[in-house]
Each structure stands twice: as C-alpha cells, then as structure tokens.
Protein backbone atom coordinates (compact mmCIF):
# COMPACT_ATOMS: atom_id res chain seq x y z
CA UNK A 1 28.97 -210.58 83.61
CA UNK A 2 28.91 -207.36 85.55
CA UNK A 3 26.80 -204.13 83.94
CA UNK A 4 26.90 -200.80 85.94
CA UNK A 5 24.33 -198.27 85.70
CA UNK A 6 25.37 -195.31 87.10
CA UNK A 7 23.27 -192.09 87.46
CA UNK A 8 25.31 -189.23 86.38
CA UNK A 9 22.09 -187.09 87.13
CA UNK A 10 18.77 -187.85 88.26
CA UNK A 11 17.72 -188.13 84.66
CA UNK A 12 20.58 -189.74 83.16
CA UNK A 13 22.95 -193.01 83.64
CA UNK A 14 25.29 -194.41 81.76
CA UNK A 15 25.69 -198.13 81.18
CA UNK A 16 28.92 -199.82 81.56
CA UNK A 17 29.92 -203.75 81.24
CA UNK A 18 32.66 -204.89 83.15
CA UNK A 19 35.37 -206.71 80.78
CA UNK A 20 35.82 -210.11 81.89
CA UNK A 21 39.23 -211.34 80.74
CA UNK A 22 41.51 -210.06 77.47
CA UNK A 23 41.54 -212.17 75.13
CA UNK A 24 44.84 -214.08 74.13
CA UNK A 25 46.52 -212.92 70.85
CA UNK A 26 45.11 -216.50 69.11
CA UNK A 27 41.42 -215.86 70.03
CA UNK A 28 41.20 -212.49 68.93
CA UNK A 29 38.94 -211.75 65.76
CA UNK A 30 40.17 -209.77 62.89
CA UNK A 31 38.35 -206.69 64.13
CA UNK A 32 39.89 -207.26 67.66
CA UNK A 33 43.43 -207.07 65.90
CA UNK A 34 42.82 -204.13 63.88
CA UNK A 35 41.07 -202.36 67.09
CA UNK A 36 44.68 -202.98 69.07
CA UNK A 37 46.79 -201.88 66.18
CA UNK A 38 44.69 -198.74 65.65
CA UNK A 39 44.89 -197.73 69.23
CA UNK A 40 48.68 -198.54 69.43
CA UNK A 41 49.10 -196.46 66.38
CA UNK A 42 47.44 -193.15 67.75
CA UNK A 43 49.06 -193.76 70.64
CA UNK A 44 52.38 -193.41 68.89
CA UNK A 45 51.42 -190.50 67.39
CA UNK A 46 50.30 -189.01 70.32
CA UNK A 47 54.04 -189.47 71.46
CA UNK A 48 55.87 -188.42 67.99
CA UNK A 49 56.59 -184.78 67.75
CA UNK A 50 58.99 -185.67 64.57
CA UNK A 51 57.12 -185.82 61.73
CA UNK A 52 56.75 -183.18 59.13
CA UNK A 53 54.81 -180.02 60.01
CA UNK A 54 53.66 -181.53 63.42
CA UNK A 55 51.45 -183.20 62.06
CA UNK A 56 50.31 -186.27 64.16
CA UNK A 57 50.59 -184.36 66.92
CA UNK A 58 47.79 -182.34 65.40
CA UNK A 59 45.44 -185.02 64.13
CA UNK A 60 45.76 -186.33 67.30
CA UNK A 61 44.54 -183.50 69.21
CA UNK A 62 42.01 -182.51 67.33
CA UNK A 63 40.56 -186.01 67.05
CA UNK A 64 40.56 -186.26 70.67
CA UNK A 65 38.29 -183.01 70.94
CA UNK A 66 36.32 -184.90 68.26
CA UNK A 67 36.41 -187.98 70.29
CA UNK A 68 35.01 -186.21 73.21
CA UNK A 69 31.77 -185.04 71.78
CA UNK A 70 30.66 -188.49 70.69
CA UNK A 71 27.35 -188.90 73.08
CA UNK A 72 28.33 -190.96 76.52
CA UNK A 73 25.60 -193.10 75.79
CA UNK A 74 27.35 -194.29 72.68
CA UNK A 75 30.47 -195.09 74.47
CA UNK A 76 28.58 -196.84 77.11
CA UNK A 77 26.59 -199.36 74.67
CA UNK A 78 30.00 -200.01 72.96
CA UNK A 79 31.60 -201.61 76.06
CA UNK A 80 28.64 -204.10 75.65
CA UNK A 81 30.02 -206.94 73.68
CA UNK A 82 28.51 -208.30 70.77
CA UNK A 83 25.56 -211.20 70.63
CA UNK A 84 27.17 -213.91 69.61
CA UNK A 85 25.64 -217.21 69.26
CA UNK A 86 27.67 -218.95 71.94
CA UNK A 87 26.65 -216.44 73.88
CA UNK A 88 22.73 -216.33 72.90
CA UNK A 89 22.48 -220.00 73.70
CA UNK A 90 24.54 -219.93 77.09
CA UNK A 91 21.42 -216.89 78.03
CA UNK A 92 18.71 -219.03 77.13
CA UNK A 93 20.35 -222.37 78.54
CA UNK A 94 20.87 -220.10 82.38
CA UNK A 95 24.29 -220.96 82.46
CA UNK A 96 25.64 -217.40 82.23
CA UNK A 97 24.67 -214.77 85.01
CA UNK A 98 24.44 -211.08 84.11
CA UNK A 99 23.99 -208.52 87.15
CA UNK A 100 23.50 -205.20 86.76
CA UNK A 101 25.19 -203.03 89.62
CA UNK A 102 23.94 -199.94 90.99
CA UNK A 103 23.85 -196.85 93.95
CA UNK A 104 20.15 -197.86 95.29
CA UNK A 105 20.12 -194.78 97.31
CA UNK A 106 20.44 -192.27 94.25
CA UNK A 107 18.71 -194.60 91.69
CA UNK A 108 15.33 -196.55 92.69
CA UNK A 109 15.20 -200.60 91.45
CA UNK A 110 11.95 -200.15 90.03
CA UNK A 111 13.44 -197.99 87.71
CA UNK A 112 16.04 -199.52 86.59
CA UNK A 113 14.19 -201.82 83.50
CA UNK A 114 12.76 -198.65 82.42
CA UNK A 115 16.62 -196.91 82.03
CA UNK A 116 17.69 -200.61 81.04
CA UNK A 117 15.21 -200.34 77.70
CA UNK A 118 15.51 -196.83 77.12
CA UNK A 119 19.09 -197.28 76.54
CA UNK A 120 18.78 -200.49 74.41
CA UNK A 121 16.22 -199.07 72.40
CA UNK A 122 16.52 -195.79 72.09
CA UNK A 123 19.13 -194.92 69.92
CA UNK A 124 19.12 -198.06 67.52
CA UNK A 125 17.52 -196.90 64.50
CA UNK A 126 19.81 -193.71 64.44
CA UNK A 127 22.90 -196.07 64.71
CA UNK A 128 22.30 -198.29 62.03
CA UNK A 129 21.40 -194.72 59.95
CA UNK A 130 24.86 -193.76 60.67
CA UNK A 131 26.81 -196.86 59.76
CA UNK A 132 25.11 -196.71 56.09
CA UNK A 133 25.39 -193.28 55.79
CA UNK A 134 29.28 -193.09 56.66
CA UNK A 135 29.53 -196.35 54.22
CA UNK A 136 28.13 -194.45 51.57
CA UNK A 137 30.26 -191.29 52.34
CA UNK A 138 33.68 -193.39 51.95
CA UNK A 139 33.76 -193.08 48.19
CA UNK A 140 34.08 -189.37 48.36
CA UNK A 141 37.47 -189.57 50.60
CA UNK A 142 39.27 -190.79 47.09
CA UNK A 143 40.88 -187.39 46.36
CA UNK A 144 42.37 -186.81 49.89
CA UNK A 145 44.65 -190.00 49.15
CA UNK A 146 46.39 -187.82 46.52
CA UNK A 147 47.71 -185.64 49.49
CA UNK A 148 51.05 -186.53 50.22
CA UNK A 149 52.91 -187.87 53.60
CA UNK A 150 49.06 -187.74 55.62
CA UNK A 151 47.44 -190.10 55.40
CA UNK A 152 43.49 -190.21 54.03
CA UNK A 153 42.41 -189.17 57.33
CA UNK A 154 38.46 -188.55 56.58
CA UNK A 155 38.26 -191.67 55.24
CA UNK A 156 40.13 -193.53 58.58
CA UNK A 157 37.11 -190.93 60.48
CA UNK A 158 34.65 -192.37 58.57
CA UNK A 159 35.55 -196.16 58.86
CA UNK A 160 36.47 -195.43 62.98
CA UNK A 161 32.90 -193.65 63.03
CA UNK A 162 31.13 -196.91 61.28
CA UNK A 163 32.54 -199.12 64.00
CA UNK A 164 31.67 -197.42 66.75
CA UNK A 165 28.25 -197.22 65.74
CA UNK A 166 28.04 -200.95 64.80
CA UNK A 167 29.86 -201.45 67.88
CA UNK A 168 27.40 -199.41 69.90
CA UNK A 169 24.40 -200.89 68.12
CA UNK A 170 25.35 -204.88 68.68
CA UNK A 171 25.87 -203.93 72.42
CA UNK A 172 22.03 -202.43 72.31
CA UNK A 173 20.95 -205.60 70.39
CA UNK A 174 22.48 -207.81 73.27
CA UNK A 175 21.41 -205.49 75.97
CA UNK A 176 17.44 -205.67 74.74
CA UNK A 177 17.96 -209.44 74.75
CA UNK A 178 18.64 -209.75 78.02
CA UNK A 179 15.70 -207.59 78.53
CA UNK A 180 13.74 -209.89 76.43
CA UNK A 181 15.00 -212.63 78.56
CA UNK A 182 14.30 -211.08 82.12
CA UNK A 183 18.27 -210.22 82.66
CA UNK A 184 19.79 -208.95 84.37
CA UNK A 185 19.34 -209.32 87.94
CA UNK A 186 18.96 -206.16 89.29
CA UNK A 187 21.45 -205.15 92.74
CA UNK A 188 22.09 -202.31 94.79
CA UNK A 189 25.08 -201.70 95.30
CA UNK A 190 26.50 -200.17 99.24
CA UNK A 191 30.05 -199.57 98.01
CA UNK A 192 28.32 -197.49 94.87
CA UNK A 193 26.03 -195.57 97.44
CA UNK A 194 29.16 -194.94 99.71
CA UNK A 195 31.41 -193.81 96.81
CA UNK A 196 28.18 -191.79 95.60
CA UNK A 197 27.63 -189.96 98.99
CA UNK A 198 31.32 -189.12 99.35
CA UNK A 199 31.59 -187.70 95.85
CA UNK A 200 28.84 -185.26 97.08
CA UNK A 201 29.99 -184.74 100.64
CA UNK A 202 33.23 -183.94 100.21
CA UNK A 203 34.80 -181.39 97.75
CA UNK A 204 37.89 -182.94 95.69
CA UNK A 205 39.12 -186.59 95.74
CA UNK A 206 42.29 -185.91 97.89
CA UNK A 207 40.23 -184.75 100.79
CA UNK A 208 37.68 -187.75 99.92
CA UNK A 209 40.56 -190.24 100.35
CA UNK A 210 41.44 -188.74 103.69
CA UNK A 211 38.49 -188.36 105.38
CA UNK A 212 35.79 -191.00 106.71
CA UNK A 213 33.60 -193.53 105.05
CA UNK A 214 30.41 -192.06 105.20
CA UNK A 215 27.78 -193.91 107.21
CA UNK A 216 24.16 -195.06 106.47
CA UNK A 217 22.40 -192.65 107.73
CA UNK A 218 24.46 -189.96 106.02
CA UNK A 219 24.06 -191.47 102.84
CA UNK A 220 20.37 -191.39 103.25
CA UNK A 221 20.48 -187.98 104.46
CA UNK A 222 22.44 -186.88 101.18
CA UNK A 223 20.12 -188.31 99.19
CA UNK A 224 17.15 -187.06 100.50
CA UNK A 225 18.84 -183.80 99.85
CA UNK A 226 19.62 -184.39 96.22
CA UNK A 227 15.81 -185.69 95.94
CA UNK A 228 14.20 -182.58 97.63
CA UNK A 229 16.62 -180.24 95.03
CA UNK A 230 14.53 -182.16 92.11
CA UNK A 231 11.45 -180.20 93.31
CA UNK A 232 9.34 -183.78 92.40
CA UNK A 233 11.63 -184.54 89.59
CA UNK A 234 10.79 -181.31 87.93
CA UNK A 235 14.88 -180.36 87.64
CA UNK A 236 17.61 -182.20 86.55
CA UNK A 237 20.21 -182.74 89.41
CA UNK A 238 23.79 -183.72 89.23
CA UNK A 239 24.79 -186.73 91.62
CA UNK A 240 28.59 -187.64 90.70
CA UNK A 241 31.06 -185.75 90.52
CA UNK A 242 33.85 -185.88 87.70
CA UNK A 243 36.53 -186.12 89.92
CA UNK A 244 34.83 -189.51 91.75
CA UNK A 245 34.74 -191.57 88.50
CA UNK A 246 38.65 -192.78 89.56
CA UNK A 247 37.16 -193.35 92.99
CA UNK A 248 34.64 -195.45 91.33
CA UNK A 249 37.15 -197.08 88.76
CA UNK A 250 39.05 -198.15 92.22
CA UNK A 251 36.49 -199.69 94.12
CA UNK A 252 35.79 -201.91 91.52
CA UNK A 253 39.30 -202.33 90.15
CA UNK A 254 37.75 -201.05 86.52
CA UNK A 255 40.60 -198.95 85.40
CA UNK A 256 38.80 -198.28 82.05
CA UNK A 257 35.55 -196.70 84.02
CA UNK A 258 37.28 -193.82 85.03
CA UNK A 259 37.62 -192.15 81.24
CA UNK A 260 34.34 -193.74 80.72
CA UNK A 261 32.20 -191.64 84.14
CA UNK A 262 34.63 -188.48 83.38
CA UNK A 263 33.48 -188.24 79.65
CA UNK A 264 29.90 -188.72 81.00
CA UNK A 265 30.01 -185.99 83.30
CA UNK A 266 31.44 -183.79 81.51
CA UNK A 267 28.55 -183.95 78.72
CA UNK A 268 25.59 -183.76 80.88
CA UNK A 269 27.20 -180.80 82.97
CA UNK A 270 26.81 -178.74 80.05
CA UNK A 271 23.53 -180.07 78.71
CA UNK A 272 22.23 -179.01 82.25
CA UNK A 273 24.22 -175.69 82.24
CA UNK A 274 23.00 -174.91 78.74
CA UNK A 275 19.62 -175.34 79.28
CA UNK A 276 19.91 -173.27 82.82
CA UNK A 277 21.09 -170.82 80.76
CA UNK A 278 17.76 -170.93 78.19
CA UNK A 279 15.72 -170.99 81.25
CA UNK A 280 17.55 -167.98 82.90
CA UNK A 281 17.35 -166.22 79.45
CA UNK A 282 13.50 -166.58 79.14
CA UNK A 283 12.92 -165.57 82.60
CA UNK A 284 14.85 -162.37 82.66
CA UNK A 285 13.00 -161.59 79.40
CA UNK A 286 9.51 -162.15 80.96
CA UNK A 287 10.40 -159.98 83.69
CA UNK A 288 11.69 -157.05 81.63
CA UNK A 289 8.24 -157.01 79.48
CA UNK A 290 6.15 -157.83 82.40
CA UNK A 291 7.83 -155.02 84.74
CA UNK A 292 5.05 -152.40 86.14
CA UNK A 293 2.59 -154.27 84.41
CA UNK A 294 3.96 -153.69 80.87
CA UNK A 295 3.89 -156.11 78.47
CA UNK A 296 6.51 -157.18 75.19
CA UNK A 297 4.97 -154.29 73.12
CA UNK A 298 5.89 -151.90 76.09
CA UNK A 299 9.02 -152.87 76.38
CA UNK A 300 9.99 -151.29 72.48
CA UNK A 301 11.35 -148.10 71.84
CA UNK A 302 9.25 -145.70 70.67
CA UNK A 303 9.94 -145.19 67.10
CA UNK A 304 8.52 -148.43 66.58
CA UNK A 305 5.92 -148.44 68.56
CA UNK A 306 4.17 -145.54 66.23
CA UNK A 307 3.96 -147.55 63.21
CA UNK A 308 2.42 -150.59 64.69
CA UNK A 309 -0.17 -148.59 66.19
CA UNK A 310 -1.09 -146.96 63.14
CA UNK A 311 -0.57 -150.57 61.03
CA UNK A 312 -3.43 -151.65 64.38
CA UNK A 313 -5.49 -149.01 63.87
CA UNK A 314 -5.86 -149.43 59.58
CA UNK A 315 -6.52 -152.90 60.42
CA UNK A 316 -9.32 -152.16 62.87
CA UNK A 317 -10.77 -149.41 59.92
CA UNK A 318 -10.77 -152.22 57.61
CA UNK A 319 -12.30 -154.29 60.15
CA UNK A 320 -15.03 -152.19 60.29
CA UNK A 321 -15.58 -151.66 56.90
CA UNK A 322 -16.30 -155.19 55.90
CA UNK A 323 -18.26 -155.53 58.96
CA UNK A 324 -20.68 -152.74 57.76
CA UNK A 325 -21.03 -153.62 53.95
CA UNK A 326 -21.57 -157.58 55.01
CA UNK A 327 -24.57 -155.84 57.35
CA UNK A 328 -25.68 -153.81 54.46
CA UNK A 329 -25.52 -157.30 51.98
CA UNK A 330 -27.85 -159.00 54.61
CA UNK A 331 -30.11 -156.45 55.17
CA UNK A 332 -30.95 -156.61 51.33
C-alpha cells in the first residue's frame, strides 16, 4: 500500500493512501453500499433542475461550500482505510508492505515520522468528540421530518458528519499502528520532486505540459530558494501550486488526488493569507504609534487625551497621600 505525504507548505502536508483495487459489488460492507448510493444520489441531484422550488439544486450547492471547509487533514485521514483484523495480522506477520511516497527535495526524511505522528495523533480525541456529539444531536432533527417534499436534511448532515469523522479517526488509528510497528518505509520520490519544481517554475499547467522536465540541479536550485524564503523556518511558505494537484493525480494515475491536493491548497492559502494579514495589521499599527518617537497614547486625539491625564494625575495625588500617612503611622 502506497501513502503520499505531500507538503502543501513548508509547515503542512497532507496524507493520502493510494486505493488499491474497488471492491466487487459482493465484498462490499453495508457501509460501502450506503457510501455508493449516497454519492450516486447527490450526484443526481446535482444534475436535476426539476424538482420543486429548485431545490436539490440548492442543497447541493450549498453542501458543497459546506463540504469544502471540512479541514484537509480530515479528508486526508479518511482515505486511510480502516484497521481491520485481517489487516492487523498481515502488519505484524510482514506480509503486507506500506511505503510512504514523498518530494525529498521540499520535505526532509528525517522529518517525515514526526509529520507521520502528528497527523495520526493529533486530531483523534477531537474526532471521536464529534462523532458523540453529532449522535447525540440526531434526536433534535425529529421536527424537520414534518417538512414536506425535502427531505430531513440536518439530520442526513449530521449522520454524513459522524462518518466522516469515524472514517477519519479509524484511518488515524491504522496510521499510528503502523507507526507503532516501524511502517512505513519511508521514499523519496524524483517524479514528486520534478512535478514539485515544475509547479513552482512554471506559471499555469498548460505552459507546464509544454515546456521541459526540469533537471536536477534546477530542482535543487528551486528548493534552496523556497528554503532561503522560510528565513530558518520562521515563515510559512507555499510549495504546490493548486493548479499542479492534476499534474500530480497524472503521474501517479490517482485520479481521486487531484480534488484531494486542490481542496488542500486552497485551505492553507488562506490560513497563510489570513494570518499575513494579522501580521501586516499589527505592524502598520506599531508604526503609526511609534512614528517620531510617539507612542499608543500619542497617537489619540486630543479630547481624550485630557481626561486620562487628569484620571493619571488623581491617581499619582492619591499615591502620595497613602505614601505620607503610612510614613506618618511608622514614625509613631
């Protein structure tokens, strides 16, 4: 079994495991089944601009907005499947291999255990919060079953939302055994670092496509750049673009990847653009209080200044009072 950890920026990866086969219609589990008949159905609606009021049309854009703001980690941990005890045994017996792919040149090895655990462990205990809490929630749906033609659509939320989190905590459960069990072997990948290097060479896909593989040595130059723009890890870099996660999907022939790495990107662009923005914010403020030596009481007008003096200077006279009767106590 293939994993992928791909750095998104140099803080951040997401984890992805490789599907290995579908499963035929006679091995699937009940939860398999009702997975593929859930997806068909909002794909149908997706399609159906028929019904009354528009209204699958409208669920399902809306719950795709809602879908995107799920964390990418969660999505990643859920392509991990589940633990099962065929599985367990086949780990501890050696007789199935797990690898774990990734761009050596934009992500060292030795820190790759260190991302592996983080992202086993990290988010476990607020998983297994959420599937009891949405459990407990589903009594309170009752009264939207008495709306006609929809469907009780908070309570379908709340069941989708409890699977994903199981689904997303069983693939952290089998990820931190294989990191219980020394798995899995770490390798660098070349085709990653290529695809990598291009995605930050190169401007759009379509000119990507057309031009050059890049080499070795202009990989390593590339990332040398992207290390030195860290200032010693002290800032948080982007290193794939959203427009290379197809790229990616291709080289690998991992057609699910693509939505995966877009999704990804897409979150941590504005986690990094929001907290620019903070950053920016604080520092313009710190230079207009600290301009010509002034500092944040400088900066106020000055009808408010006048009051706060005078509250300073009653505080200081009451200062000094105390001061002087606590001298006069003593000297008695």
């Amino acid at each position: 079994m293939r994993l992928f950890l791909l750095p998104i920026s140099t803080r951040r990866s997401l984890i992805y495991c490789e599907k290995l086969h579908e499963k035929a219609v006679a091995e699937r589990t009940i939860f398999d089944k009702v997975t593929v008949k859930a997806n068909e159905t909002w794909a149908g609606w997706e399609k159906d601009d028929k019904a009354l009021w528009n209204w699958k049309n409208k669920v399902t854009f809306y719950g795709n907005h809602a879908l995107k703001q799920i964390p990418y980690e969660e999505w990643g941990l859920k392509t991990i499947p589940a633990l099962t005890t065929k599985r367990r045994k086949a780990i501890l017996e050696g007789t199935e291999k797990y690898h774990v792919m990734f761009p050596g040149l934009y992500l060292h090895q030795e820190k790759v255990p260190e991302i592996l655990k983080k992202l086993a462990t990290e988010r476990q205990a607020m998983h297994r919060s959420k599937i009891v809490w949405s459990v407990i929630a589903m009594p309170f749906t009752i009264p939207f079953m008495l709306i006609p033609v929809i469907p009780n659509l908070p309570f379908f939320y709340l069941v989708y939302r409890t699977w994903s989190h199981w689904k997303a905590f069983s693939g952290s459960k089998h990820l931190e055994f294989l990191l219980a069990n020394n798995l899995p072997t770490p390798n660098p990948s070349w085709e990653l670092d290529e695809v990598y290097t291009a995605g930050l060479m190169y401007p759009n896909r379509l000119i990507s496509r057309a031009a050059p593989r890049p080499t070795k040595e202009q990989a390593e130059e590339v990332s040398r750049v992207v290390e030195q723009q860290t200032n010693d890890g002290a800032e948080d870099v982007m290193v794939l673009q959203r427009w290379n996660g197809k790229l990616i999907a291709e080289q690998f022939k991992l057609p699910d990847m693509e939505v995966e790495i877009e999704r990804a990107v897409e979150q941590v662009e504005k986690s990094i653009k929001a907290k620019d923005e903070l950053v920016e914010e604080k520092l313009e403020l710190e230079k207009a209080t600290a301009e010509a030596g002034k500092t944040a009481k400088d900066a106020l007008p000055k009808d408010l200044i006048h009051p706060l003096e005078e509250l300073d200077k009653k505080i200081h006279e009451k200062a000094e009072d105390i001061a002087e009767k606590s001298d006069e106590t003593t000297k008695r």
